[in-house]
Protein backbone atom coordinates (compact mmCIF):
# COMPACT_ATOMS: atom_id res chain seq x y z
CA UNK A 1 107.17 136.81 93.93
CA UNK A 2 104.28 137.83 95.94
CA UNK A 3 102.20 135.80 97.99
CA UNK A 4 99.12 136.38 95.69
CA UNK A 5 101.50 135.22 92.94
CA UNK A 6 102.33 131.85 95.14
CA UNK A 7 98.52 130.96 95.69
CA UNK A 8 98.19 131.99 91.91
CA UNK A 9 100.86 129.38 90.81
CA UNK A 10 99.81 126.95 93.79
CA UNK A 11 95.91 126.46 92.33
CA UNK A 12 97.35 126.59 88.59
CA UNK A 13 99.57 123.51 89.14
CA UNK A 14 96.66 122.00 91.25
CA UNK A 15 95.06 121.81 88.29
CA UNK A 16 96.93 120.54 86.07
CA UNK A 17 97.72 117.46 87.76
CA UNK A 18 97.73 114.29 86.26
CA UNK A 19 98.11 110.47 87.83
CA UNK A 20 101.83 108.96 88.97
CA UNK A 21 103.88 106.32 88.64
CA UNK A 22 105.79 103.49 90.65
CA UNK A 23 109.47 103.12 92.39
CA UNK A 24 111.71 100.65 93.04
CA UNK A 25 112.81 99.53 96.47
CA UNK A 26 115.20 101.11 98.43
CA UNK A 27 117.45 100.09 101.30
CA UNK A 28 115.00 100.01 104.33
CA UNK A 29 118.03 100.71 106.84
CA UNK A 30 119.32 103.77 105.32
CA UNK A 31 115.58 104.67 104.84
CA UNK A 32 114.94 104.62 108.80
CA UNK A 33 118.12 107.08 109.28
CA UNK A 34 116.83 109.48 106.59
CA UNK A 35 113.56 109.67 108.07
CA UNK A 36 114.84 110.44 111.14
CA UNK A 37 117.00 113.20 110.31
CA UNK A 38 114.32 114.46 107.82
CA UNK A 39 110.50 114.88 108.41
CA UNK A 40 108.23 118.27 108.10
CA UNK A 41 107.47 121.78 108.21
CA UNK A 42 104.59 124.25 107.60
CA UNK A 43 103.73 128.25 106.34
CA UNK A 44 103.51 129.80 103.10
CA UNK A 45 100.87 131.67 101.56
CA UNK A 46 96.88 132.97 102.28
CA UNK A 47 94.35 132.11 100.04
CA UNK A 48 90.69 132.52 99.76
CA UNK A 49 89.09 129.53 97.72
CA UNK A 50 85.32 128.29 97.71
CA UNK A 51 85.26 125.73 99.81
CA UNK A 52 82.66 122.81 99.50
CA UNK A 53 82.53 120.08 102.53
CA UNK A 54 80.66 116.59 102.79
CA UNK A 55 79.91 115.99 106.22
CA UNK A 56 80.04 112.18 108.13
CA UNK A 57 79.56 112.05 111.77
CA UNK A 58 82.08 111.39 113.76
CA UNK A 59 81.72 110.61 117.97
CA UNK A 60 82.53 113.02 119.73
CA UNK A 61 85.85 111.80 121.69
CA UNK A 62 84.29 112.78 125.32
CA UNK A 63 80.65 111.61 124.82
CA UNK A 64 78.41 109.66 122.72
CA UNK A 65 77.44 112.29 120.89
CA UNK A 66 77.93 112.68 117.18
CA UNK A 67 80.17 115.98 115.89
CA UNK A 68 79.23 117.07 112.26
CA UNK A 69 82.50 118.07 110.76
CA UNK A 70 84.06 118.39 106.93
CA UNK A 71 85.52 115.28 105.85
CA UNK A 72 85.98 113.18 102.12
CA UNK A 73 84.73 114.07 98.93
CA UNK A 74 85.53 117.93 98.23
CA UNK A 75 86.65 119.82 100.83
CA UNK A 76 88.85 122.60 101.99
CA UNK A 77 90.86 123.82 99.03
CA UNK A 78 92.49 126.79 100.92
CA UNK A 79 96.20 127.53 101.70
CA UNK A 80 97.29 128.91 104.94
CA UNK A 81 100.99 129.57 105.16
CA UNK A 82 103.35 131.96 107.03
CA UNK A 83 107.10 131.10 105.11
CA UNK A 84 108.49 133.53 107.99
CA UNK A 85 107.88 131.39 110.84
CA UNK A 86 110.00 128.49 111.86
CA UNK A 87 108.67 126.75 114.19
CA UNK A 88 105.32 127.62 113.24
CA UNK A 89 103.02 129.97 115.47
CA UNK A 90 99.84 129.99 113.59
CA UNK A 91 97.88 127.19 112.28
CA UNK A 92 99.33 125.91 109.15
CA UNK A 93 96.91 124.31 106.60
CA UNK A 94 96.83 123.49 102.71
CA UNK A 95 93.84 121.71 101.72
CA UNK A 96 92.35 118.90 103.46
CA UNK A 97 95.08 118.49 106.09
CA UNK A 98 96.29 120.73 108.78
CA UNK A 99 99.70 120.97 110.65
CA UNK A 100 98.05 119.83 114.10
CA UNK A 101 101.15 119.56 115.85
CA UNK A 102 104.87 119.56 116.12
CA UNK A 103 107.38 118.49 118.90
CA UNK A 104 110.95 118.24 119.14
CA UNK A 105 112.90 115.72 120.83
CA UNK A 106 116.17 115.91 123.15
CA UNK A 107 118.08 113.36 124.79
CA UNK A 108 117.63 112.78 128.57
CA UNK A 109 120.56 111.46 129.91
CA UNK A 110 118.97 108.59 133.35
CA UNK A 111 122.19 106.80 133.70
CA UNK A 112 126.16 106.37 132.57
CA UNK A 113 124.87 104.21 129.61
CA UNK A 114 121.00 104.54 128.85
CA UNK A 115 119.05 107.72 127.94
CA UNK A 116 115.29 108.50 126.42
CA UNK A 117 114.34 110.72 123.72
CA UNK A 118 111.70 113.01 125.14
CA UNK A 119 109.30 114.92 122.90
CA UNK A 120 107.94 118.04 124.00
CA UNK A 121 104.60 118.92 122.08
CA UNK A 122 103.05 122.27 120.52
CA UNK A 123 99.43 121.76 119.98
CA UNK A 124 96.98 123.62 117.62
CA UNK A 125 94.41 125.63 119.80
CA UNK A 126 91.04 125.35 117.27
CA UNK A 127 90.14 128.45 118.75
CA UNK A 128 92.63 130.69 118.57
CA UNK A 129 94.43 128.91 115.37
CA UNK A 130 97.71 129.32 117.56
CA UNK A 131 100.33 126.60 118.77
CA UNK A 132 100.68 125.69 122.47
CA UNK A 133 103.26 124.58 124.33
CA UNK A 134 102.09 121.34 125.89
CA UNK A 135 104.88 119.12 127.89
CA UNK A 136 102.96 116.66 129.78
CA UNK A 137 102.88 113.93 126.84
CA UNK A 138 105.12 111.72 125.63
CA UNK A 139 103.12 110.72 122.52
CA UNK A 140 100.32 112.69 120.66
CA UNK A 141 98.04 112.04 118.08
CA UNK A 142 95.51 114.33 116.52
CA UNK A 143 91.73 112.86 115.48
CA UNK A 144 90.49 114.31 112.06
CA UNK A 145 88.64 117.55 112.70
CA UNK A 146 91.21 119.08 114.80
CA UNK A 147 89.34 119.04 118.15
CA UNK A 148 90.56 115.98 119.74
CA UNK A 149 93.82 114.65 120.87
CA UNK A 150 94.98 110.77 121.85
CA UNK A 151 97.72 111.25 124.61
CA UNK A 152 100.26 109.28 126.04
CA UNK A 153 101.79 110.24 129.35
CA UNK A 154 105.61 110.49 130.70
CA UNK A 155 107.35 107.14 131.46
CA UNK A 156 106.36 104.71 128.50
CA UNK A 157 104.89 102.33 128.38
CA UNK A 158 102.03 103.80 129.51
CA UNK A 159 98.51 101.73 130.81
CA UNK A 160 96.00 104.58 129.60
CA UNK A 161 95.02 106.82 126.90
CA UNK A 162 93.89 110.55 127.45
CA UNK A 163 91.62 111.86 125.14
CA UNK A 164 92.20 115.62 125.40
CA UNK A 165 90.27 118.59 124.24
CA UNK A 166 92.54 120.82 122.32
CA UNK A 167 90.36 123.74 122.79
CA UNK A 168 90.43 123.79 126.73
CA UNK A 169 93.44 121.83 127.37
CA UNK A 170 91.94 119.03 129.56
CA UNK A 171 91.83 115.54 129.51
CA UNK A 172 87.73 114.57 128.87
CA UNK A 173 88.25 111.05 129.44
CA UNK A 174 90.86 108.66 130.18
CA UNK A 175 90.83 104.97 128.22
CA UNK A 176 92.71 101.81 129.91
CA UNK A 177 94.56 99.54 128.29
CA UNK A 178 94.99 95.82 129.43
CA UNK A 179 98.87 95.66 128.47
CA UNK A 180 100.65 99.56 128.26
CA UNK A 181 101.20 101.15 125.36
CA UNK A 182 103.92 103.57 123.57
CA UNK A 183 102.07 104.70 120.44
CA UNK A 184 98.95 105.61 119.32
CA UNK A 185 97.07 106.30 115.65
CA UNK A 186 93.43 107.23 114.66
CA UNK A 187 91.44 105.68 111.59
CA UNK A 188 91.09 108.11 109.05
CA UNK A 189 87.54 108.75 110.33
CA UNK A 190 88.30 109.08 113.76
CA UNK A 191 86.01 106.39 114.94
CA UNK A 192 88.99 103.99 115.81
CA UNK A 193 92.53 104.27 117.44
CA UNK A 194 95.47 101.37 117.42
CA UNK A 195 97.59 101.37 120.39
CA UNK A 196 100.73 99.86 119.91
CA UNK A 197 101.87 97.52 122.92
CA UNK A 198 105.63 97.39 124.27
CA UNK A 199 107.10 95.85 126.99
CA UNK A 200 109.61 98.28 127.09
CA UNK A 201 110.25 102.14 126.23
CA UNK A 202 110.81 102.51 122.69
CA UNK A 203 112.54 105.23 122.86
CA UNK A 204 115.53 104.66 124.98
CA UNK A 205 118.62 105.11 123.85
CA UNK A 206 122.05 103.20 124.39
CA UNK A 207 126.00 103.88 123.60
CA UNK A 208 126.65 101.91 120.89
CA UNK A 209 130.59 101.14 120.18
CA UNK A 210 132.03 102.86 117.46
CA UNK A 211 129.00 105.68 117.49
CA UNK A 212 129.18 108.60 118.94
CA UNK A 213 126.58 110.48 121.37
CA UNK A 214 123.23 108.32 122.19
CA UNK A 215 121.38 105.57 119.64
CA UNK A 216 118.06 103.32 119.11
CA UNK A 217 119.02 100.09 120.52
CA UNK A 218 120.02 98.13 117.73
CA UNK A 219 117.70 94.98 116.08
CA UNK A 220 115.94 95.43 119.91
CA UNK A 221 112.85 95.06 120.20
CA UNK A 222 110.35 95.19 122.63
CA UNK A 223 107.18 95.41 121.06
CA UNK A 224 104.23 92.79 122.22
CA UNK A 225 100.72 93.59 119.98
CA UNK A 226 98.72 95.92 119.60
CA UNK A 227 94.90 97.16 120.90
CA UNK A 228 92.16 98.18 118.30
CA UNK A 229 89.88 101.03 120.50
CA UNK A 230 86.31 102.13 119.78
CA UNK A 231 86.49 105.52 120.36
CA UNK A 232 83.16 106.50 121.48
CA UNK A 233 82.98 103.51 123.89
CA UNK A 234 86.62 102.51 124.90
CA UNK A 235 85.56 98.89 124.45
CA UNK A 236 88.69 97.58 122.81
CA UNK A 237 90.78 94.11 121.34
CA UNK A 238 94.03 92.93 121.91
CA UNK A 239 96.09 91.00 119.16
CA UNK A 240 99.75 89.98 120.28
CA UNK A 241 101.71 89.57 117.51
CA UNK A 242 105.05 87.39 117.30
CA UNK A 243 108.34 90.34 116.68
CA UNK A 244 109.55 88.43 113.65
CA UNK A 245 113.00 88.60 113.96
CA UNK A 246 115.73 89.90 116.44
CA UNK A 247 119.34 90.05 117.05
CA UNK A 248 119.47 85.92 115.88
CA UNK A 249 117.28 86.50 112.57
CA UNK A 250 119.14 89.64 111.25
CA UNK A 251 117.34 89.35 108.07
CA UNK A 252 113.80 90.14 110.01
CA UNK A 253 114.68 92.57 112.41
CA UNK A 254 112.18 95.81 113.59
CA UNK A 255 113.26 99.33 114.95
CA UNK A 256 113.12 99.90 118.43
CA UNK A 257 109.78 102.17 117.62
CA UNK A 258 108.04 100.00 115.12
CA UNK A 259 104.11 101.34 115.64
CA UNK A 260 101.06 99.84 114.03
CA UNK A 261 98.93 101.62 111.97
CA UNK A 262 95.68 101.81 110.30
CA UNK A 263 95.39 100.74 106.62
CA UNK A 264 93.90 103.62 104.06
CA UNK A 265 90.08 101.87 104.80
CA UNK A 266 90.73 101.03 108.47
CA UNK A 267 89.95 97.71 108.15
CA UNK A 268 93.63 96.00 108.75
CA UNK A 269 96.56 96.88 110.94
CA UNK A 270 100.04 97.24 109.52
CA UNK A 271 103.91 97.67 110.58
CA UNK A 272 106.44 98.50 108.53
CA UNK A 273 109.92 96.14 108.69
CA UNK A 274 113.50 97.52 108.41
CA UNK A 275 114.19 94.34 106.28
CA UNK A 276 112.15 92.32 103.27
CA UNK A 277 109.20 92.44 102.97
CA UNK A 278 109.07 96.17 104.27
CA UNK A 279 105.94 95.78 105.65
CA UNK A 280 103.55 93.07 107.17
CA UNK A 281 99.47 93.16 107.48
CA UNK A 282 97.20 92.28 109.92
CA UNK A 283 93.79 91.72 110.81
CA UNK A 284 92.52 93.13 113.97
CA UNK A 285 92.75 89.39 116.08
CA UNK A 286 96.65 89.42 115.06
CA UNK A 287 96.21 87.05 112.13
CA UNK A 288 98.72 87.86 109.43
CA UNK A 289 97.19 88.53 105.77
CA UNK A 290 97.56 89.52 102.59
CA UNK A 291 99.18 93.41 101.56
CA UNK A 292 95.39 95.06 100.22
CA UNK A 293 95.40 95.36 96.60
CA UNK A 294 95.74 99.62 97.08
CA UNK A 295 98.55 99.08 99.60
CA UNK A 296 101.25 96.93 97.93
CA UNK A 297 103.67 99.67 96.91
CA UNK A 298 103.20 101.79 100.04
CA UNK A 299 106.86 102.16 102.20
CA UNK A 300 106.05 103.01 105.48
CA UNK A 301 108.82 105.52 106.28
CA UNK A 302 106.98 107.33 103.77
CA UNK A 303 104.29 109.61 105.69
CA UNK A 304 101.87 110.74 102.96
CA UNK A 305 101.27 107.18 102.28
CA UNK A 306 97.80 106.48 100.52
CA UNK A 307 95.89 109.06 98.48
CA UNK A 308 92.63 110.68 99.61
CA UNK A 309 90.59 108.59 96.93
CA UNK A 310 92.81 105.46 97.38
CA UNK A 311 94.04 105.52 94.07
CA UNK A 312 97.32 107.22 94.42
CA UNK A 313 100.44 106.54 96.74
CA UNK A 314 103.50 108.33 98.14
CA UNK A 315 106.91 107.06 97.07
CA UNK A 316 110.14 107.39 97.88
CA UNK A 317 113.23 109.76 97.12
CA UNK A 318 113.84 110.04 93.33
CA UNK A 319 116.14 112.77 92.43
CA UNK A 320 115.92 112.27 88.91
CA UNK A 321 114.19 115.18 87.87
CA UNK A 322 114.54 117.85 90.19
CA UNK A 323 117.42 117.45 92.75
CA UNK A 324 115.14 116.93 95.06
CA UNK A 325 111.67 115.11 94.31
CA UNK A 326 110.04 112.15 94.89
CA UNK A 327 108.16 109.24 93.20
CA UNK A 328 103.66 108.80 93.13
CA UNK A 329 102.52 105.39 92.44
CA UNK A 330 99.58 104.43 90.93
CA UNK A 331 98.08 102.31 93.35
CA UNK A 332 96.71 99.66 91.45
CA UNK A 333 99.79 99.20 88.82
CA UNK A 334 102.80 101.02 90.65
CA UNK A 335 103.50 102.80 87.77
CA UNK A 336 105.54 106.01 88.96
CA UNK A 337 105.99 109.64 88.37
CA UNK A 338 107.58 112.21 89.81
CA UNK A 339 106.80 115.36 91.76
CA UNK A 340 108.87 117.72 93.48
CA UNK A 341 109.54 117.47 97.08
CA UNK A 342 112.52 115.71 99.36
CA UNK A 343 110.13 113.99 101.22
CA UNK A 344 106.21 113.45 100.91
CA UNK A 345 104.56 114.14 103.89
CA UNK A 346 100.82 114.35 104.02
CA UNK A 347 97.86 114.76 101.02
CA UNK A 348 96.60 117.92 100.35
CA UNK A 349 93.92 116.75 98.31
CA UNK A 350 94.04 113.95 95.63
CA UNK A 351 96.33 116.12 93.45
CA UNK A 352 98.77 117.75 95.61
CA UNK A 353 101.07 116.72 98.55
CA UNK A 354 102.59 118.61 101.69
CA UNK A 355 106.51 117.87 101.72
CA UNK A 356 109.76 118.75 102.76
CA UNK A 357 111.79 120.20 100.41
CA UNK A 358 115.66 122.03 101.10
CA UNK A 359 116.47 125.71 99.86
CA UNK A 360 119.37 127.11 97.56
CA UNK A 361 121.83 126.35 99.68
CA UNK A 362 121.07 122.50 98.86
CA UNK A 363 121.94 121.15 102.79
CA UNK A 364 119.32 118.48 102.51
CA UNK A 365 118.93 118.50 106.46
CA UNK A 366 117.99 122.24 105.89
CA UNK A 367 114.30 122.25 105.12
CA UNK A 368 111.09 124.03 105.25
CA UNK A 369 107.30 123.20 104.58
CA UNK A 370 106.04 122.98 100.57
CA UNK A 371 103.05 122.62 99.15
CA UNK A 372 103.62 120.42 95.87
CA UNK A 373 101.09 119.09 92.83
CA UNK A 374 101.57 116.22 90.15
CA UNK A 375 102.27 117.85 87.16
CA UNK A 376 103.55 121.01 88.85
CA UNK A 377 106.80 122.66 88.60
CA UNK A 378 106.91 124.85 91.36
CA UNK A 379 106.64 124.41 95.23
CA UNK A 380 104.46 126.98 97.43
CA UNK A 381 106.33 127.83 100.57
CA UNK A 382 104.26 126.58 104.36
CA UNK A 383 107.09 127.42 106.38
CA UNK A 384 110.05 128.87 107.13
CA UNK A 385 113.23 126.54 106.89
CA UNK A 386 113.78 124.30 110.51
CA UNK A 387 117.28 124.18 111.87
CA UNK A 388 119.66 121.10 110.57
CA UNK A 389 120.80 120.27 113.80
CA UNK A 390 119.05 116.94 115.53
CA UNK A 391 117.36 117.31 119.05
CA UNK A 392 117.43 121.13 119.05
CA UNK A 393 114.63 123.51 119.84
CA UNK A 394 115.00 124.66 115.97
CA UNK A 395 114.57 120.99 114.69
CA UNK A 396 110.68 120.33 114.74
CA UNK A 397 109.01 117.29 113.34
CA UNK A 398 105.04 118.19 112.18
CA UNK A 399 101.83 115.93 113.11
CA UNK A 400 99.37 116.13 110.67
CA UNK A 401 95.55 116.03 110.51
CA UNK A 402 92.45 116.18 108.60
CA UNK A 403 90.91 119.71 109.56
């Protein structure tokens, strides 16, 4: 099949999408250690499709100013793929979202018995549409629009946040933090970013008896809160917010990573749990609340989470099917159907989903970029297939963005 025969099939299975259904739940635990393993790829196929954009605006992250850029309602419908490259080169894109970035981690051995995994970063250049190399940041995030990056320096916790232009490479502006931070997220409309607070590294690692090579500490943690940041300003809040559980409450324990993020509107905080209830919900003074009525099924190991238009989510694993595929809730009822795909990683559009999915070989650590649609019964290739081996330079785990 050639690639004008992918982006044939791609659009024709776009279109014929139709809404999901709901899952049941699934052990959290085992969840946490196949997201870790698994996560996402990117390059397939080029096509040319009309594109129509709504624009908002959007503060520029080094100014006041406002940056007029494509975002909500109808937008980009195009696919940019490149199934021979692995880890990606050029810009990756299907849709609405963008691979922005990728990293892969390694093991840094300090002492006898404590380590940290280290991420080393590949950023999107807008200009050039290429990946770069970037090592100076422990944690990235990418605001919608691709031009602006929250980063976290070496040695978390860290007590500021960069804001760097992805364009020139430099840091514009730097925002402090009152307590440091390990994490970072943006609001879907890049006005806002949530900092998550910890006392300690999150990503150390520890010998763990009976385990072999380096581990999360386990039912540790070290997390304090969390900041809510106006972008444009750097005025921000601080909500501390009690862990929940720990090593004498092993029904309500969190991950050593455990970061807040943004619910689909931006109006709440969240955190997912490794135990019941899977997730907890927060308003932005640390005041527990209600799960949002669009929100209730959502897992939060699973990265797609909420649909563009609110009305669908991402599920887990279903297997039912396809050997591999997953399950898409309708928000409101949780009713569930299933679409291919291993594991859902960001929204194309409101129809179709960028995954993981494995090859013909069926090693379900062995897996590439796919472009997916409800209704659909074929996958559109992003990527070439990443290596199955953890904490390689072959095993890369994608960022996404709005572009």
């Amino acid at each position: 099949m050639n690639v004008d025969e992918l982006v044939r099939d791609a659009l024709r299975d776009q279109a014929d999408g139709q809404p999901p259904a709901a899952p049941g739940f699934a052990d959290r635990v085992l969840a946490v250690r196949l997201r870790r393993r698994s996560r996402r790829l990117a390059t397939a196929a080029v096509a040319a499709v009309a594109v129509v954009a709504v624009v908002v605006a959007v503060p520029v992250l080094d100014s006041g100013k406002q940056d007029v850029r494509p975002s909500g309602g109808v937008e980009q419908t195009g696919i940019t793929a490149h199934p021979d490259q692995s880890p990606p080169r050029d810009l990756i894109a299907a849709g609405r979202v963008a691979l922005a970035a990728y990293y892969t981690t390694r093991n840094v051995e300090q002492s006898a018995d404590r380590a940290v995994s280290e991420r080393t970063y590949w950023l999107v250049n807008p200009g050039t549409k290429k990946y770069v190399k970037d090592d100076r940041w422990s944690y990235v995030a990418v605001a919608p629009g691709l031009r602006t990056a929250a980063v976290l320096e070496r040695e978390l916790p860290v007590p500021r946040i960069g804001l760097l232009d992805l364009a020139s490479g430099q840091v514009k502006r730097w925002i402090p933090v009152d307590r440091p931070v390990a994490g970072v997220e943006f609001s879907a409309d890049g006005r806002k970013l949530v900092a998550t607070a910890y006392s300690k590294n999150p990503d150390r690692r520890v010998k763990i008896d009976g385990s072999q090579g380096w581990d999360a500490p386990f039912m540790e943690s070290d997390r304090t809160g969390f900041h809510v940041i106006d972008v444009a300003s750097g005025s921000s809040s601080w909500a501390g917010v009690e862990l929940g559980g720990g090593a004498h409450n092993p029904d309500a324990f969190l991950n050593s990573r455990q970061d807040f993020g943004f619910t689909h509107d931006g109006r709440l905080a969240w955190s997912g749990m490794a135990t019941e209830p899977g997730k907890k919900f927060y308003d932005f003074t640390g005041k527990e609340v209600p799960a949002p009525a669009l929100e209730r099924y959502r897992d939060w190991f699973v990265d797609a989470g909420v649909s563009p238009d609110g009305q669908l989510v991402a599920g887990q694993f279903a297997g039912r099917k396809w050997k591999t595929s997953s399950f898409v809730l309708d928000a409101r009822t949780g009713k569930q159907r299933e679409v291919r795909g291993q594991q859902l990683l960001a929204w194309a559009d409101g129809n179709s989903l960028v995954a993981w999915d494995i090859g013909q070989d069926g090693n379900e650590y062995h897996q590439r970029l796919v472009l997916v649609t409800i209704g659909g019964e074929k996958t559109t290739p992003l990527s070439d297939f990443r290596s199955p081996k953890d904490n390689t330079k072959g095993r890369w785990e994608p960022v996404f963005a709005e572009r």
